[in-house]
C-alpha atoms as a PDB file:
ATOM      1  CA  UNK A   1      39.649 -34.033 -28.027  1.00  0.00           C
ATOM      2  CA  UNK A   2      41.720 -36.189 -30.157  1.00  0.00           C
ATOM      3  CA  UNK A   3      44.734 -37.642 -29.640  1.00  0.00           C
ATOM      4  CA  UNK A   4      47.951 -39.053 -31.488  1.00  0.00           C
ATOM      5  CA  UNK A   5      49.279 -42.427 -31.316  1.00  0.00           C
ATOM      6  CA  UNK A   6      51.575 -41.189 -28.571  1.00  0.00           C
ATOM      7  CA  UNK A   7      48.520 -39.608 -26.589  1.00  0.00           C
ATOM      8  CA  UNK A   8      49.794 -36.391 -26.828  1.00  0.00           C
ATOM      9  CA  UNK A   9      47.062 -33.377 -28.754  1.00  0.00           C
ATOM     10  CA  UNK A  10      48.071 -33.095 -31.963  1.00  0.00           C
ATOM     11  CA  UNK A  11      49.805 -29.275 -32.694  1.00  0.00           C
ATOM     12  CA  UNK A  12      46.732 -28.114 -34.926  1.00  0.00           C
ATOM     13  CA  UNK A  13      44.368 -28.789 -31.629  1.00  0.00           C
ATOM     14  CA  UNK A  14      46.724 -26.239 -29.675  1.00  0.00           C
ATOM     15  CA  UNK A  15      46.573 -23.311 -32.330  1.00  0.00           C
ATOM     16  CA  UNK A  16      42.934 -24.004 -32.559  1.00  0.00           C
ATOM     17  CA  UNK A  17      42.273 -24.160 -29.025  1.00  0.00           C
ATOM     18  CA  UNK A  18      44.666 -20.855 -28.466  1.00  0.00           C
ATOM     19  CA  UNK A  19      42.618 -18.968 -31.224  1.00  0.00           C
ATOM     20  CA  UNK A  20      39.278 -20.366 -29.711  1.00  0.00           C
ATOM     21  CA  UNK A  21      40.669 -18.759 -26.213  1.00  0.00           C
ATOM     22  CA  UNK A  22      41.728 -15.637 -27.946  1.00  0.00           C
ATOM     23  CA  UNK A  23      38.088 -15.228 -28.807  1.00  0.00           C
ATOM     24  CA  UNK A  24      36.475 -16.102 -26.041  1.00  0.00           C
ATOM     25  CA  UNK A  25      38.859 -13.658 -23.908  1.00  0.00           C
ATOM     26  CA  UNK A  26      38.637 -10.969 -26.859  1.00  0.00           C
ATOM     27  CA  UNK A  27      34.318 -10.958 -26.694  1.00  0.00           C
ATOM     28  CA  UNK A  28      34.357 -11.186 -22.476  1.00  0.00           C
ATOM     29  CA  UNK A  29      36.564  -7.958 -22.634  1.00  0.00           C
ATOM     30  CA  UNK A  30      34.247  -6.012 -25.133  1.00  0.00           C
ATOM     31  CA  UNK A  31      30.996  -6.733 -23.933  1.00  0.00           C
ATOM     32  CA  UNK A  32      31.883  -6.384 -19.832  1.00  0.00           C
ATOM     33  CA  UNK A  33      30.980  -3.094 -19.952  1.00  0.00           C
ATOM     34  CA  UNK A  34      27.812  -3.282 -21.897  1.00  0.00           C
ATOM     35  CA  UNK A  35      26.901  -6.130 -19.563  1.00  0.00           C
ATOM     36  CA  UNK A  36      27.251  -4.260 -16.625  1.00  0.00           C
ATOM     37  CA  UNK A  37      25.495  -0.773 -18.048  1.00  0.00           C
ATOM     38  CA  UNK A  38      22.122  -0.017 -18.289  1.00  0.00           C
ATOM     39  CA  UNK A  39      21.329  -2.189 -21.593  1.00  0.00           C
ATOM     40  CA  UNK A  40      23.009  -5.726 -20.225  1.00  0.00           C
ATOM     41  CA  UNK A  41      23.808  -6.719 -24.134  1.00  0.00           C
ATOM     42  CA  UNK A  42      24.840  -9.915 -24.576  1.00  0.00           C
ATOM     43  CA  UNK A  43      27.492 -10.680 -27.263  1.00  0.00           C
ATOM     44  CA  UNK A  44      24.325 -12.555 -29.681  1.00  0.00           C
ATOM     45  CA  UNK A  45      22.370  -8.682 -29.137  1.00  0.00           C
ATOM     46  CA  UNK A  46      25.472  -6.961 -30.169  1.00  0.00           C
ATOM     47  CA  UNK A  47      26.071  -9.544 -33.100  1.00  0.00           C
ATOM     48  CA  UNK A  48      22.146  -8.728 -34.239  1.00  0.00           C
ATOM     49  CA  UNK A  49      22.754  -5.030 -33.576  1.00  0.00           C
ATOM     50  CA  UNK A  50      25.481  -4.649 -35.588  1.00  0.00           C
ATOM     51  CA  UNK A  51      23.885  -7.094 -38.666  1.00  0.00           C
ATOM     52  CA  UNK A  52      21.086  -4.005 -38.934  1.00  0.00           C
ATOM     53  CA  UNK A  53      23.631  -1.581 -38.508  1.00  0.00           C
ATOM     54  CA  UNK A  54      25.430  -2.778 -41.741  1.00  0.00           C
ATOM     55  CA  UNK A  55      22.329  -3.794 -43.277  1.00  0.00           C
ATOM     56  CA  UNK A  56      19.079  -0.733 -42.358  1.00  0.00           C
ATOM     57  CA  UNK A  57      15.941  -2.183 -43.383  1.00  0.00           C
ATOM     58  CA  UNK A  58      17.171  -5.649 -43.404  1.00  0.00           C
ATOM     59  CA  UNK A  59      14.688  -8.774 -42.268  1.00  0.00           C
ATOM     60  CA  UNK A  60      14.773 -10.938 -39.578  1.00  0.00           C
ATOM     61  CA  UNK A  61      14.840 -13.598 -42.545  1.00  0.00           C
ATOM     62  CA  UNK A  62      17.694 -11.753 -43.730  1.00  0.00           C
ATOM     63  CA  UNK A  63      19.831 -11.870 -40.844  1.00  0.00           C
ATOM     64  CA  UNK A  64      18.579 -15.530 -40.308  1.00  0.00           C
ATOM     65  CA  UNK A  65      20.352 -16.482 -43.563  1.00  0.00           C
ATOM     66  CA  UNK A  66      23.359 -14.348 -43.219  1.00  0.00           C
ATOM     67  CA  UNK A  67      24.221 -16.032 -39.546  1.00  0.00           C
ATOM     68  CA  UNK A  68      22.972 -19.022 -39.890  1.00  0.00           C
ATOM     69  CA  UNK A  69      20.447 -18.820 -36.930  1.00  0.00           C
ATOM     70  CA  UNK A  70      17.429 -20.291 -35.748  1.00  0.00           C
ATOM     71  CA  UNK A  71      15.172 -18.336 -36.573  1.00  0.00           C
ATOM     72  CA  UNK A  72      12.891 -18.621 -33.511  1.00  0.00           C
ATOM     73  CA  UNK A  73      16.009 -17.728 -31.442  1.00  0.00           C
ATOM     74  CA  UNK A  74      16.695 -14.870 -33.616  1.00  0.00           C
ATOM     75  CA  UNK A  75      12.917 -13.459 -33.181  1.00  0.00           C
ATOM     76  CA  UNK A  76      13.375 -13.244 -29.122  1.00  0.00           C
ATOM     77  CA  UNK A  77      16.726 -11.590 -29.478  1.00  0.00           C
ATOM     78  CA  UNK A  78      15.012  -9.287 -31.878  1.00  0.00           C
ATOM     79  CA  UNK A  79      12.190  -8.894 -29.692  1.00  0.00           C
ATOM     80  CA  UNK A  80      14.201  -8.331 -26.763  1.00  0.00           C
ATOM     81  CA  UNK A  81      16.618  -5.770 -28.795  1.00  0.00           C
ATOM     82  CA  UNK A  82      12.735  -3.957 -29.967  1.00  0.00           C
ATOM     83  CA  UNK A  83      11.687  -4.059 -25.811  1.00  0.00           C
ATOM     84  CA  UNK A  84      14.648  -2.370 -24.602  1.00  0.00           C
ATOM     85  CA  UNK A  85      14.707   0.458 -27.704  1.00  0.00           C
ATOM     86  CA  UNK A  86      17.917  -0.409 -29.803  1.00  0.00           C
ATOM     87  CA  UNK A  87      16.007  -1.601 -32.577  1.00  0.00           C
ATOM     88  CA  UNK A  88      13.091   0.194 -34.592  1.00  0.00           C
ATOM     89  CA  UNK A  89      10.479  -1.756 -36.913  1.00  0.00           C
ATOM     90  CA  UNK A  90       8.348  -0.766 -39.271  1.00  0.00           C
ATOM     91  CA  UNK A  91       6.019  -2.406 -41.944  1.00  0.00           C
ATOM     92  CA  UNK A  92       7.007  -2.880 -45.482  1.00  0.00           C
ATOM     93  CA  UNK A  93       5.898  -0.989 -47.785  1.00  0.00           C
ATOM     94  CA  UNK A  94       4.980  -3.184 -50.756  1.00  0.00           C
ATOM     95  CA  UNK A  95       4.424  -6.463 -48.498  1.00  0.00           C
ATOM     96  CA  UNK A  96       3.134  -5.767 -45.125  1.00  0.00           C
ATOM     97  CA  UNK A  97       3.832  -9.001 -43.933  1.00  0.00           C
ATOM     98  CA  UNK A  98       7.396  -7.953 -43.295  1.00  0.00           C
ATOM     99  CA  UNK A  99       9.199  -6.325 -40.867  1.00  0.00           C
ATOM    100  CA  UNK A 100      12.059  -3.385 -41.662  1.00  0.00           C
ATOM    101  CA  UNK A 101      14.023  -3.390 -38.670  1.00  0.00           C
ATOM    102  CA  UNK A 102      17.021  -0.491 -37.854  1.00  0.00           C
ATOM    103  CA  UNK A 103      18.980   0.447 -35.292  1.00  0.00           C
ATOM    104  CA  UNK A 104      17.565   3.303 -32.769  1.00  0.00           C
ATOM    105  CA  UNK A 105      19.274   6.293 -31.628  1.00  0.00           C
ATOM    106  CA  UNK A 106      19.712   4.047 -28.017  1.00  0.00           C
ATOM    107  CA  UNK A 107      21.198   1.610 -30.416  1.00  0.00           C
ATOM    108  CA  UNK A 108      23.590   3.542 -32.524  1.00  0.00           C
ATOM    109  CA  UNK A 109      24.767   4.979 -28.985  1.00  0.00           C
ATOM    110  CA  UNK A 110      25.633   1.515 -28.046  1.00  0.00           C
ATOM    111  CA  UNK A 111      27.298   0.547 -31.407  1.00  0.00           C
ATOM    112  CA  UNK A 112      29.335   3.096 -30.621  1.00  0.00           C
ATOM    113  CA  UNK A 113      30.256   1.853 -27.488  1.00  0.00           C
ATOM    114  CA  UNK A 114      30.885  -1.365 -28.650  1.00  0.00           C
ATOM    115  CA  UNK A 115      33.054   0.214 -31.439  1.00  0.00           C
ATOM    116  CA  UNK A 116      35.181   1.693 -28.740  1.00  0.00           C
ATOM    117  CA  UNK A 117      35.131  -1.147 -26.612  1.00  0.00           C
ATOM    118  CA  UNK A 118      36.744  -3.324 -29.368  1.00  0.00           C
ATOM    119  CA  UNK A 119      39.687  -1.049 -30.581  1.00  0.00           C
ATOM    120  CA  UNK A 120      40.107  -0.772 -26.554  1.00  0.00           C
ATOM    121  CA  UNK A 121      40.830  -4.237 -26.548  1.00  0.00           C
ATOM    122  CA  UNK A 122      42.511  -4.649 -29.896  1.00  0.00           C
ATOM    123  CA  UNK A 123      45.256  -2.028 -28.901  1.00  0.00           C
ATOM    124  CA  UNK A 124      45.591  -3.877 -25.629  1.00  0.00           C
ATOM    125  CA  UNK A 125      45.526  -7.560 -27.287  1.00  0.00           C
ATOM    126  CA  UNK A 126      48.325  -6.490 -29.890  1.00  0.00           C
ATOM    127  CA  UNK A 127      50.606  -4.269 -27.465  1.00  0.00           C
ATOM    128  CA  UNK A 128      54.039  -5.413 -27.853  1.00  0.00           C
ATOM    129  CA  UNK A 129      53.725  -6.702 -31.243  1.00  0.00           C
ATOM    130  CA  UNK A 130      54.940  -4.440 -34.341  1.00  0.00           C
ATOM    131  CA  UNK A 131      53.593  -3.921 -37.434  1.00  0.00           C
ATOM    132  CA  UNK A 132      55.145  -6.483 -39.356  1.00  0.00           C
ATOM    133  CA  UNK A 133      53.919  -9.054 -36.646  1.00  0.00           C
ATOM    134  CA  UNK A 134      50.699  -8.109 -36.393  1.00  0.00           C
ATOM    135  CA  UNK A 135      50.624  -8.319 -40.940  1.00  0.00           C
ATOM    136  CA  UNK A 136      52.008 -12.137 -40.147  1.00  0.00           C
ATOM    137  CA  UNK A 137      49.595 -12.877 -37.781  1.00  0.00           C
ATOM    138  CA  UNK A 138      46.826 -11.761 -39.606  1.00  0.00           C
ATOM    139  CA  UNK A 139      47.605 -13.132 -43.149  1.00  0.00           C
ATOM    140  CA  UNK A 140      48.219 -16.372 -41.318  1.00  0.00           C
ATOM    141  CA  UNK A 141      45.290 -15.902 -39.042  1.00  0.00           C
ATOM    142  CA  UNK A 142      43.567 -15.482 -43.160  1.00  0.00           C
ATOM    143  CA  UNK A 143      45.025 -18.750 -44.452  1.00  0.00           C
ATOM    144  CA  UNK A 144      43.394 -20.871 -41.520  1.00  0.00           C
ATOM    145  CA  UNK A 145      40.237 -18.869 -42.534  1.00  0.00           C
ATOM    146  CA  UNK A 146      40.664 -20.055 -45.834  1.00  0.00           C
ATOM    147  CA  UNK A 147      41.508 -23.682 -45.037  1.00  0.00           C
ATOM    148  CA  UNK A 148      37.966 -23.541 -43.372  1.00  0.00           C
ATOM    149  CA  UNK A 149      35.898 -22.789 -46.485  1.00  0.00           C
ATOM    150  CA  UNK A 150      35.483 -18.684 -45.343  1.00  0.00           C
ATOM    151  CA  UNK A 151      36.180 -15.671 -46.824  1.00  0.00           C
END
């Protein structure tokens, strides 16, 4: 980490570290459960899940260029997904070649879950703050986004 001339972290390390440990604390809440159920899903599986869940039919070389992804590491967590029945595959029609992938029944049971598991921590993460705190935190929460090139 970098420091300033006095060897003190700079301010903008702290609210970036702080967000980073939101995260982290925010994505080990949600996927506890679903790592210690039946389907162990790590947070990449429930990432890949919910990509096909948005986007039914999509590719592996579509997810690959919406994440960003190797795309070897994205085949084994699609195999993987395929082995334990959360995702279903099926040829395409007009190029064989490629893979249509969706999310199961098993699958949409556990996007479900996950859905549940994140508004259980998101009530629990903002408790105590009101509504106009949680609009300031979240449009300023947007302007760092935007500082980094996202949208």
């Amino acid at each position: 980490m970098s420091t300033n001339t006095t060897g003190r972290r700079g301010k903008d390390e702290d609210v970036l570290e702080l967000i980073h440990s939101v995260m982290h604390r925010y994505r080990a809440l949600q996927y506890r459960s679903l790592r210690e159920g039946p389907q162990d899903l790590t947070h990449m599986e429930g990432k890949v899940l919910f990509f096909f869940d948005r986007h039914p039919g999509g590719t592996q070389s579509d997810l690959a260029q919406h994440s960003g992804k190797d795309k070897a590491q994205l085949a084994r967590l699609i195999k993987g997904l395929r082995d334990k029945g959360l995702l279903d595959a099926e040829a395409d029609e007009l190029d064989r070649r490629q893979v249509r992938l969706r999310v199961s029944e098993s699958g949409q049971a556990v996007q479900r879950e996950l859905r549940r598991q994140a508004r259980q921590v998101s009530v629990r993460a903002l408790a105590g703050l009101s509504a106009d705190e949680q609009g300031q935190l979240a449009a300023l929460l947007k302007r760092v986004q935007a500082n980094l090139g996202e949208e």
